[in-house]
PDB file of N, CA and C in Angstrom:
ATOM      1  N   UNK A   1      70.511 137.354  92.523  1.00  0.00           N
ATOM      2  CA  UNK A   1      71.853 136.811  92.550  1.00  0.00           C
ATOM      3  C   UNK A   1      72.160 136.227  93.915  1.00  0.00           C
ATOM      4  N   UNK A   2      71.736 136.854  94.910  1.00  0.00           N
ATOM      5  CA  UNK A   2      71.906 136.215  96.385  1.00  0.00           C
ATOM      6  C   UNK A   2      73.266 136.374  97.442  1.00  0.00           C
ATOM      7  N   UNK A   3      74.395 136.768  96.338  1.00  0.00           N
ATOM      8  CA  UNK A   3      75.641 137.079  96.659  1.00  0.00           C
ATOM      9  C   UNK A   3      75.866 138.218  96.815  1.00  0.00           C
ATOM     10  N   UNK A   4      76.916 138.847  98.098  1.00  0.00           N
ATOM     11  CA  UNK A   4      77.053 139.865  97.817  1.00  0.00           C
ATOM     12  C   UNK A   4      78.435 140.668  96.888  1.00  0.00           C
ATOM     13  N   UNK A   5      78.140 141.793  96.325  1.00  0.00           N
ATOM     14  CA  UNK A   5      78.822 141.841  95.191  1.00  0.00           C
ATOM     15  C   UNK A   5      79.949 143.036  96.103  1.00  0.00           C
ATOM     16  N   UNK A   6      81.170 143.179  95.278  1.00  0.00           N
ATOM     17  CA  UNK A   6      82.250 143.961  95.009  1.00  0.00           C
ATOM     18  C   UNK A   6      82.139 144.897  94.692  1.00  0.00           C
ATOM     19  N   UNK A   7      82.419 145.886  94.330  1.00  0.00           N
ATOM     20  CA  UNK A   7      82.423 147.209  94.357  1.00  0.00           C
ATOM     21  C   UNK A   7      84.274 147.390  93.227  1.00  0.00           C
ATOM     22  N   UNK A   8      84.211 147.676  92.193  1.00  0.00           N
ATOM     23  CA  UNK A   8      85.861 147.854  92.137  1.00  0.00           C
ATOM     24  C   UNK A   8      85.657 148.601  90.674  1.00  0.00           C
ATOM     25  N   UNK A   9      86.987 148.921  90.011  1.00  0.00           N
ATOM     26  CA  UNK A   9      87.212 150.139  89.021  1.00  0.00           C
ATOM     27  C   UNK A   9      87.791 149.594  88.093  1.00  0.00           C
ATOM     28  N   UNK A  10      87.374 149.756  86.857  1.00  0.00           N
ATOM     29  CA  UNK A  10      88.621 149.327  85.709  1.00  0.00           C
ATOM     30  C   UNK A  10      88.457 150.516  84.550  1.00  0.00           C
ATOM     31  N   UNK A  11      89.262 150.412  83.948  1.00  0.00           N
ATOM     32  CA  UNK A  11      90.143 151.603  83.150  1.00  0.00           C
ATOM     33  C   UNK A  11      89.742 151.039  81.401  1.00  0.00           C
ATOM     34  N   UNK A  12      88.768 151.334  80.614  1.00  0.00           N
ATOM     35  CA  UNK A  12      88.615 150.934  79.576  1.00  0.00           C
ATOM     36  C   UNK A  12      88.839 152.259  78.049  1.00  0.00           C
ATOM     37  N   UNK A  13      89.144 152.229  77.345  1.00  0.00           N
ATOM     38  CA  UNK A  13      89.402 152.744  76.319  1.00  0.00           C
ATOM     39  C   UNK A  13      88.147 153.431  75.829  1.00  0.00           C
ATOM     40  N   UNK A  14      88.156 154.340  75.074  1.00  0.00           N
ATOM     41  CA  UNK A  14      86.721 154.614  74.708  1.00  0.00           C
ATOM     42  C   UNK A  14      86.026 154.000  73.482  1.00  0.00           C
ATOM     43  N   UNK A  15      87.151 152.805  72.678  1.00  0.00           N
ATOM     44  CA  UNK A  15      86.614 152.240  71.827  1.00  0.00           C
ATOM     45  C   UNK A  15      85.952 151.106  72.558  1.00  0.00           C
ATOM     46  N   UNK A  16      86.612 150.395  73.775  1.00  0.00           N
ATOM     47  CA  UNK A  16      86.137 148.913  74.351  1.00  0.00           C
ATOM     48  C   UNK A  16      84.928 149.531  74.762  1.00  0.00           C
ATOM     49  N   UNK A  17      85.162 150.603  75.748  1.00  0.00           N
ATOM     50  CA  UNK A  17      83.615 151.293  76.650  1.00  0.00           C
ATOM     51  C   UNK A  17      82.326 150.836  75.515  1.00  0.00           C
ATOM     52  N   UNK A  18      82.707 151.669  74.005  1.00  0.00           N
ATOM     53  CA  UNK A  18      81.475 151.885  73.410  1.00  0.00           C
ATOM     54  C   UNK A  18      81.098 150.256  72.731  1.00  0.00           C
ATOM     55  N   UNK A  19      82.179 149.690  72.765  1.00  0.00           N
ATOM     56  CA  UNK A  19      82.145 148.186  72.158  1.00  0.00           C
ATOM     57  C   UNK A  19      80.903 147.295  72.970  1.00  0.00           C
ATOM     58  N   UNK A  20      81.398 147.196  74.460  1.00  0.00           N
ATOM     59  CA  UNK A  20      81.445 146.771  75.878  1.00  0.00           C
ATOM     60  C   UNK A  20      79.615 147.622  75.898  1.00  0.00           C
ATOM     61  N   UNK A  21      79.452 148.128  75.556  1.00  0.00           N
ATOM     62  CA  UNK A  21      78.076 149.149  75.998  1.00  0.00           C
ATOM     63  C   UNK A  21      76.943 148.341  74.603  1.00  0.00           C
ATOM     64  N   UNK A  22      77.590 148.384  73.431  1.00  0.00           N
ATOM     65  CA  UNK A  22      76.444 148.244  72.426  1.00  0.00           C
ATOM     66  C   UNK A  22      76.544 146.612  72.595  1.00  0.00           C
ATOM     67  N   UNK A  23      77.694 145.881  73.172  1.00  0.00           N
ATOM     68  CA  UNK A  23      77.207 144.413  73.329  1.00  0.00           C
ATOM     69  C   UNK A  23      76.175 144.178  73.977  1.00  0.00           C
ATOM     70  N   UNK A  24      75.966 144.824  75.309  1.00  0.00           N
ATOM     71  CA  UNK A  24      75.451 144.863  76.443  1.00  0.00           C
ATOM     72  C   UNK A  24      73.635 145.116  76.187  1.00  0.00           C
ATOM     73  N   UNK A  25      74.035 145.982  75.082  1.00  0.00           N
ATOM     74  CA  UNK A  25      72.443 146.872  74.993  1.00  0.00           C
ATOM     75  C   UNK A  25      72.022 145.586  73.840  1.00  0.00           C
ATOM     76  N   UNK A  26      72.816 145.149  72.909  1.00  0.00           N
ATOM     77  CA  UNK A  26      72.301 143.749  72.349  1.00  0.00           C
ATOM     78  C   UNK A  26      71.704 142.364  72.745  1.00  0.00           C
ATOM     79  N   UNK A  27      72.204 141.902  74.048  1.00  0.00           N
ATOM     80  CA  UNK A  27      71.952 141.137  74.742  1.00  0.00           C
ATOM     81  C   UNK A  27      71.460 141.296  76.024  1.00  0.00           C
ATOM     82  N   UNK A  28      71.015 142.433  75.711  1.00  0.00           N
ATOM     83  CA  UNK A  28      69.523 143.020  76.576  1.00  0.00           C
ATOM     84  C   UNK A  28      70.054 142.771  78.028  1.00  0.00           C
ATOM     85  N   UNK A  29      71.716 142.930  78.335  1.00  0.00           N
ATOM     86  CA  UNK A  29      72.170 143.115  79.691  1.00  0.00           C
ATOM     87  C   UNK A  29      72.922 144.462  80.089  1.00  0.00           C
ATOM     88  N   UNK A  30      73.682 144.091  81.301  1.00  0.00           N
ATOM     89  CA  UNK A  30      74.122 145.279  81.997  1.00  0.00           C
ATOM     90  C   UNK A  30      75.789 145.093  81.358  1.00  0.00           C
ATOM     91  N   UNK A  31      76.522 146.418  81.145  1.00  0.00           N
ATOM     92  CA  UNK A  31      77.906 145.726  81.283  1.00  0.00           C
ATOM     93  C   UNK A  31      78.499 145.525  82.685  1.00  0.00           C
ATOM     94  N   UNK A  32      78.421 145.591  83.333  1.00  0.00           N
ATOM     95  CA  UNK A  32      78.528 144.819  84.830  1.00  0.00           C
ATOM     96  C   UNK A  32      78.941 143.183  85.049  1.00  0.00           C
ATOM     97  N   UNK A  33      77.509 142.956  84.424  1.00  0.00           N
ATOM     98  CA  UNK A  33      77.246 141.465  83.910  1.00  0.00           C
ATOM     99  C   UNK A  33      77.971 140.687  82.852  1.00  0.00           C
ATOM    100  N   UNK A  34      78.534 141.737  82.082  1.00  0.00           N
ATOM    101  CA  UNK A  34      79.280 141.168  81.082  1.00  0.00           C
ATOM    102  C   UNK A  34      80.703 140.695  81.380  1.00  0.00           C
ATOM    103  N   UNK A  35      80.861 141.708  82.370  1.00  0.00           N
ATOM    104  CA  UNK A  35      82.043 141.958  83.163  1.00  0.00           C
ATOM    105  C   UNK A  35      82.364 140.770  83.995  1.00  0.00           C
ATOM    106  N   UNK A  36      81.632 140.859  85.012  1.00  0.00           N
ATOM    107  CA  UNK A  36      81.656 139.480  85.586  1.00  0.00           C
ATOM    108  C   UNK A  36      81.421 138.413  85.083  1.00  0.00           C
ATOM    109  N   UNK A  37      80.577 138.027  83.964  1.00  0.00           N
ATOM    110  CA  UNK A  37      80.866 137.077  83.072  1.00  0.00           C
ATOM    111  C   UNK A  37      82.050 136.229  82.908  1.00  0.00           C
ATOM    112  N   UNK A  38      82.813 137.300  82.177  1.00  0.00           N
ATOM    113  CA  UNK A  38      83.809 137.671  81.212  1.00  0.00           C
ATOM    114  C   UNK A  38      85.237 137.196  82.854  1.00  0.00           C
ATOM    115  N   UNK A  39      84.989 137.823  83.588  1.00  0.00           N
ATOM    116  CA  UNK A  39      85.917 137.442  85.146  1.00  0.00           C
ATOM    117  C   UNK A  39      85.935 135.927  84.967  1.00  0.00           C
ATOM    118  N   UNK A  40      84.737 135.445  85.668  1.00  0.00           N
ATOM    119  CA  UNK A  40      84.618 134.038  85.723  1.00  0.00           C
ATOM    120  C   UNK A  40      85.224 133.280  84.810  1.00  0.00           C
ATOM    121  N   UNK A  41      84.799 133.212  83.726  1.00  0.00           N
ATOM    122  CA  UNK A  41      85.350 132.262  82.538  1.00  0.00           C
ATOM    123  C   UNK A  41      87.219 132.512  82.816  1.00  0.00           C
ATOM    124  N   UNK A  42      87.396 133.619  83.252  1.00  0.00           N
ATOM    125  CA  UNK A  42      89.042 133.736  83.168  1.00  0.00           C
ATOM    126  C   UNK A  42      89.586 132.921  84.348  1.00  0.00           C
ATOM    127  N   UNK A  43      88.785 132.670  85.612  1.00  0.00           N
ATOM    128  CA  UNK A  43      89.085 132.102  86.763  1.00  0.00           C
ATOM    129  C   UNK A  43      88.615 130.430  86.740  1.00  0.00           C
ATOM    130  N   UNK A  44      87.592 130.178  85.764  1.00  0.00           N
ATOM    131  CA  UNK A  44      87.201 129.042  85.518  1.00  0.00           C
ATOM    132  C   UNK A  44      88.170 128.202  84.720  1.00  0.00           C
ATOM    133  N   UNK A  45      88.631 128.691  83.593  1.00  0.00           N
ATOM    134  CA  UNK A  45      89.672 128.704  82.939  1.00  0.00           C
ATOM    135  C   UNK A  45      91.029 128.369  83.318  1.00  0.00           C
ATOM    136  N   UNK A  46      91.163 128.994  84.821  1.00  0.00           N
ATOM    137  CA  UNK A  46      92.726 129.350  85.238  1.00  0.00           C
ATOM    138  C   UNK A  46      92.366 127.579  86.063  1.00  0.00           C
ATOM    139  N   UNK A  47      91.729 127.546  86.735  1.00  0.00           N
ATOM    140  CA  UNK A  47      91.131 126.441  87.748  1.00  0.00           C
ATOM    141  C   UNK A  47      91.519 125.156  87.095  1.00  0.00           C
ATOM    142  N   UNK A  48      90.546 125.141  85.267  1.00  0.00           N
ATOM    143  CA  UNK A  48      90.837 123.680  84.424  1.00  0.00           C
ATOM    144  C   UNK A  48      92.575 123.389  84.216  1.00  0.00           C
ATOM    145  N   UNK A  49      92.910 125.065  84.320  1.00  0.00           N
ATOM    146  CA  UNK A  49      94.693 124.817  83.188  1.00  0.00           C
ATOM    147  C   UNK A  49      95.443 124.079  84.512  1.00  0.00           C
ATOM    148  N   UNK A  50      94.978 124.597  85.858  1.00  0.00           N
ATOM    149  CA  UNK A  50      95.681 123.789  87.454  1.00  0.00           C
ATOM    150  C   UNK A  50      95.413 122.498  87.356  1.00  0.00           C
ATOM    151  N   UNK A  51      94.186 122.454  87.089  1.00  0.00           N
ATOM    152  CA  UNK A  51      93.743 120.707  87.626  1.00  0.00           C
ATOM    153  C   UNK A  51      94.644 119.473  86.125  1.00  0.00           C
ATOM    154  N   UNK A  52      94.370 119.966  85.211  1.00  0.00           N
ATOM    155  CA  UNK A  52      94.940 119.747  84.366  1.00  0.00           C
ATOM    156  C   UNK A  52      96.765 119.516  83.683  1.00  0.00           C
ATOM    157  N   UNK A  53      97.051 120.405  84.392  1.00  0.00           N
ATOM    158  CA  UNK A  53      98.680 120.115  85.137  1.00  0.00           C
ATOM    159  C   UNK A  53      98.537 119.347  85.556  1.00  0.00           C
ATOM    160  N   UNK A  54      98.201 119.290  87.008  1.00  0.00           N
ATOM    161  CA  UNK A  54      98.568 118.418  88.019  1.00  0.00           C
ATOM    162  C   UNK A  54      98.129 117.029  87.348  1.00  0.00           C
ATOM    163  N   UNK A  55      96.998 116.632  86.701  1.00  0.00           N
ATOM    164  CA  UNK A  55      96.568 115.092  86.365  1.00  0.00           C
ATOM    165  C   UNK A  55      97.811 114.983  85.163  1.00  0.00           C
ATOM    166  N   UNK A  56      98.252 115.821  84.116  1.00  0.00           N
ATOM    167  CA  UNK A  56      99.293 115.493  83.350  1.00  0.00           C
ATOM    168  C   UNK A  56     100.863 115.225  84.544  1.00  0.00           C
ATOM    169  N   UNK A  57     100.891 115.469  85.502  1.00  0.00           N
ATOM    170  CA  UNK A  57     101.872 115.326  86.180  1.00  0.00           C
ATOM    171  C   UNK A  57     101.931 113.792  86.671  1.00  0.00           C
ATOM    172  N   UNK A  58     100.533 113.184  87.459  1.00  0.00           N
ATOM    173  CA  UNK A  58     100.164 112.413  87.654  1.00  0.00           C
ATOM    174  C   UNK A  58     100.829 111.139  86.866  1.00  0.00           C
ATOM    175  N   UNK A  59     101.886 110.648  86.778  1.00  0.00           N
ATOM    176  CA  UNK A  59     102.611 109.454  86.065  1.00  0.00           C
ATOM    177  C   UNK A  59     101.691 108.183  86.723  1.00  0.00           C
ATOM    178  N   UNK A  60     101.129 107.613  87.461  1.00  0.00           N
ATOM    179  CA  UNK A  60     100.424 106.640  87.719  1.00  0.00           C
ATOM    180  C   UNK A  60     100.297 105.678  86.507  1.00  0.00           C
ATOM    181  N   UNK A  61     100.399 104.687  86.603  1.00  0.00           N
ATOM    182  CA  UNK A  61      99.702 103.962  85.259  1.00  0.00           C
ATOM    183  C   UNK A  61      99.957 104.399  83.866  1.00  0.00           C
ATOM    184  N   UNK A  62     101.199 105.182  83.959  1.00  0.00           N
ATOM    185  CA  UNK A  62     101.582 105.141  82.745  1.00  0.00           C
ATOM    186  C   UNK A  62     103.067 104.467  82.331  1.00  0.00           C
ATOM    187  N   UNK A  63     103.828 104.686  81.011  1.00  0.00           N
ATOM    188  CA  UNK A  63     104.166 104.510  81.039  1.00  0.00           C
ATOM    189  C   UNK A  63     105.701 104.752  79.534  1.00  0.00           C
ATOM    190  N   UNK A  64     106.863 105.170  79.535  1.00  0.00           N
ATOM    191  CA  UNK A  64     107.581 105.799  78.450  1.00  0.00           C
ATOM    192  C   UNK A  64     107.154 105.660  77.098  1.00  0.00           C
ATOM    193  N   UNK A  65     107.749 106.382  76.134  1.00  0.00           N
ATOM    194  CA  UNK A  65     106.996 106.248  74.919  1.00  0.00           C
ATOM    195  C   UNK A  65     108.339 105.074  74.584  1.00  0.00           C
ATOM    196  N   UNK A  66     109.351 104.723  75.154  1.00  0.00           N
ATOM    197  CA  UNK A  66     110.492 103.606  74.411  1.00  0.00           C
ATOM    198  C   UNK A  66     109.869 102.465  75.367  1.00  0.00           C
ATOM    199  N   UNK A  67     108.779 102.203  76.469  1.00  0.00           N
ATOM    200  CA  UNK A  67     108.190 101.113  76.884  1.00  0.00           C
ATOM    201  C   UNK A  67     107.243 100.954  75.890  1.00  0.00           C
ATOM    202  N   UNK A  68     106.174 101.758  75.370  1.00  0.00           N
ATOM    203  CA  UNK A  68     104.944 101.517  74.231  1.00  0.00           C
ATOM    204  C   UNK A  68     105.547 100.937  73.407  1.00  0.00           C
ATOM    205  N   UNK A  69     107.327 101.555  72.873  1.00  0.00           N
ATOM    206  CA  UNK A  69     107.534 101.114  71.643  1.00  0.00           C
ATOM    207  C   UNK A  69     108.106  99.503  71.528  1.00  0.00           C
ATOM    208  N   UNK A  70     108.712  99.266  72.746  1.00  0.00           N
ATOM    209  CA  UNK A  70     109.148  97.786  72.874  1.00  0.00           C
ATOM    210  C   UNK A  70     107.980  96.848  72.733  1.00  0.00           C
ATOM    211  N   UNK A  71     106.802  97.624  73.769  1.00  0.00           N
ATOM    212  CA  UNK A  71     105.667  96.277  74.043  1.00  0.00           C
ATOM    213  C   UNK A  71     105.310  96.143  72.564  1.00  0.00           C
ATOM    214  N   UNK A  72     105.273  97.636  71.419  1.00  0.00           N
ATOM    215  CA  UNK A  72     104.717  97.618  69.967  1.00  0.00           C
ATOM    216  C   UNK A  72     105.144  96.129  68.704  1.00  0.00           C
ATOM    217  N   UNK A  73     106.237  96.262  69.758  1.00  0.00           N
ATOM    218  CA  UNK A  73     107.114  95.393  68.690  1.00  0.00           C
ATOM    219  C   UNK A  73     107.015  93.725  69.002  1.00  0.00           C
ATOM    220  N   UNK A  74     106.848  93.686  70.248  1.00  0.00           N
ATOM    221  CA  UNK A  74     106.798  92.009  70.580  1.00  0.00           C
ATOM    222  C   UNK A  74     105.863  91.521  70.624  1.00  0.00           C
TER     223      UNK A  74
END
């Protein structure tokens, strides 16, 4: 991995634990790995929904939907 890793605690149910454990032992990984997986995609995720705002904010070159509808008509 090359990075160095975190150290931290989370609080799981004993249905997720055993859920979270037989995924793990299926896909021949650690739940650790699943874990951090499972992190990323939530931060990767959070990153697209920011950038994605901001370019919907971005009015540049656009223009009202009662301008589309005038140019529609003439």
């Amino acid at each position: 991995m090359g990075t160095t890793l975190k150290r931290t605690t989370i609080f799981l149910t004993e249905e997720q634990h055993e859920r979270l454990r037989r995924l793990a032992f299926e896909q021949r990984t650690s739940m650790a790995k699943l874990l951090r997986d499972a992190a990323l995609e939530i931060l990767e995720d959070e990153e697209d929904m920011r950038e994605g705002l901001k370019a919907l904010a971005d009015e540049e070159g656009t223009i009202t939907w009662e301008q589309y509808q005038r140019q529609r008509t003439e």
